[in-house]
Protein backbone atom coordinates (compact mmCIF):
# COMPACT_ATOMS: atom_id res chain seq x y z
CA UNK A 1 0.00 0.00 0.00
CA UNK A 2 0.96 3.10 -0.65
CA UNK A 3 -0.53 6.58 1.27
CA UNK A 4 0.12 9.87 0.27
CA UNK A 5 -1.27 13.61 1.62
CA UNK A 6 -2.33 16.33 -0.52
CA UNK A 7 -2.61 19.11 0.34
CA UNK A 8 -1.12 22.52 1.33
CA UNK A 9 0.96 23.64 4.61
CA UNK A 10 -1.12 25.86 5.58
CA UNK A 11 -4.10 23.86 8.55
CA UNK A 12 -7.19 23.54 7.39
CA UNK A 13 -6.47 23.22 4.19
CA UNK A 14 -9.89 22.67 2.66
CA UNK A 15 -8.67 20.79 -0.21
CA UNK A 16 -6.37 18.52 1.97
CA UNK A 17 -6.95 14.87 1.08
CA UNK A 18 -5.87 11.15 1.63
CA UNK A 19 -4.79 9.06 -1.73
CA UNK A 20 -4.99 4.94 -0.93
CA UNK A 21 -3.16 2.74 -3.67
CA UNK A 22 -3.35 -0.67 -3.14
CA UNK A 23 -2.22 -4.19 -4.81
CA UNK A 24 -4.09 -7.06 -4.82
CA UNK A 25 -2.62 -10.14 -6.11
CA UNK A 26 -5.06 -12.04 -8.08
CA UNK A 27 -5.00 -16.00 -8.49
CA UNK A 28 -3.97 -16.00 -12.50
CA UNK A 29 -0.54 -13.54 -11.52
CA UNK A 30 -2.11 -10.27 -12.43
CA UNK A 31 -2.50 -7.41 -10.01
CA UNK A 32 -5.16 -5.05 -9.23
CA UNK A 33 -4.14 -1.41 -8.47
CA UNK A 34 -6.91 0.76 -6.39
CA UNK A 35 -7.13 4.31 -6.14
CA UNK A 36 -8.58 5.68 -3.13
CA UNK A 37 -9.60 9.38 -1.96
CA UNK A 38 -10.73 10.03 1.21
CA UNK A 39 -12.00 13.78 2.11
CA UNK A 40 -12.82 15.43 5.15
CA UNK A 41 -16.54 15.54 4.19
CA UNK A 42 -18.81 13.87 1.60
CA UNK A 43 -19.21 17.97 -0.02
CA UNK A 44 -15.78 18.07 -0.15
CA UNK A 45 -15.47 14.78 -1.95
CA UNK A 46 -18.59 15.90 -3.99
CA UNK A 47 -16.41 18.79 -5.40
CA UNK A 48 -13.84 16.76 -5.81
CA UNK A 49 -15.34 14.13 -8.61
CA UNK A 50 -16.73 17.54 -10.04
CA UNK A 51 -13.85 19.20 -10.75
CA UNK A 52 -12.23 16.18 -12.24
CA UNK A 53 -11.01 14.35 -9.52
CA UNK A 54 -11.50 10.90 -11.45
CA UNK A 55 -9.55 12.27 -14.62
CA UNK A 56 -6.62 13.11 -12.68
CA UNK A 57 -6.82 9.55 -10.71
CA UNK A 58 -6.53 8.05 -13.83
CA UNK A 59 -3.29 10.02 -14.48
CA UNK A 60 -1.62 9.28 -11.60
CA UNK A 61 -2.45 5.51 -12.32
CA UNK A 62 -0.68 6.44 -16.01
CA UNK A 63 2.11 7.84 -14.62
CA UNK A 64 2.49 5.63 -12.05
CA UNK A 65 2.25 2.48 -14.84
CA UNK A 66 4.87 4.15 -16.77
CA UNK A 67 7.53 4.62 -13.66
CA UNK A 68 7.06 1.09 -12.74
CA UNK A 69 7.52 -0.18 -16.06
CA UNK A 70 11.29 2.18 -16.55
CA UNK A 71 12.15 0.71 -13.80
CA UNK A 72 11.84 -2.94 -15.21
């Protein structure tokens, strides 16, 4: 697993959040990567997946994919 902050310095950031990626080994050798988001509230997670929140998950999936894979 791996947990990362975002977020500003500055407390109570209001667009401070918690990113989850897990690894699940599946039976047939493949993994499963998950992308989690938690927010301090469901609004704030509500903005969030409106202001592209999902997009950029998928890019940080990308990029991660792509470090992984230079690093053999």
């Amino acid at each position: 697993m791996i947990e990362v902050d975002h977020g500003s310095d500055r407390d109570e950031d209001p667009s401070a959040h918690r990113m989850l990626l897990t690894f699940d080994e599946q039976a047939n050798g493949k993994t499963i990567v998950t992308l989690r988001q938690m927010h301090s509230t469901k609004a704030r997670r509500d903005e969030a997946i409106g202001s592209a929140a999902v997009e950029y998950g998928a890019q940080t999936l990308a990029n991660f994919a792509r470090h992984v894979q230079a690093r053999g």
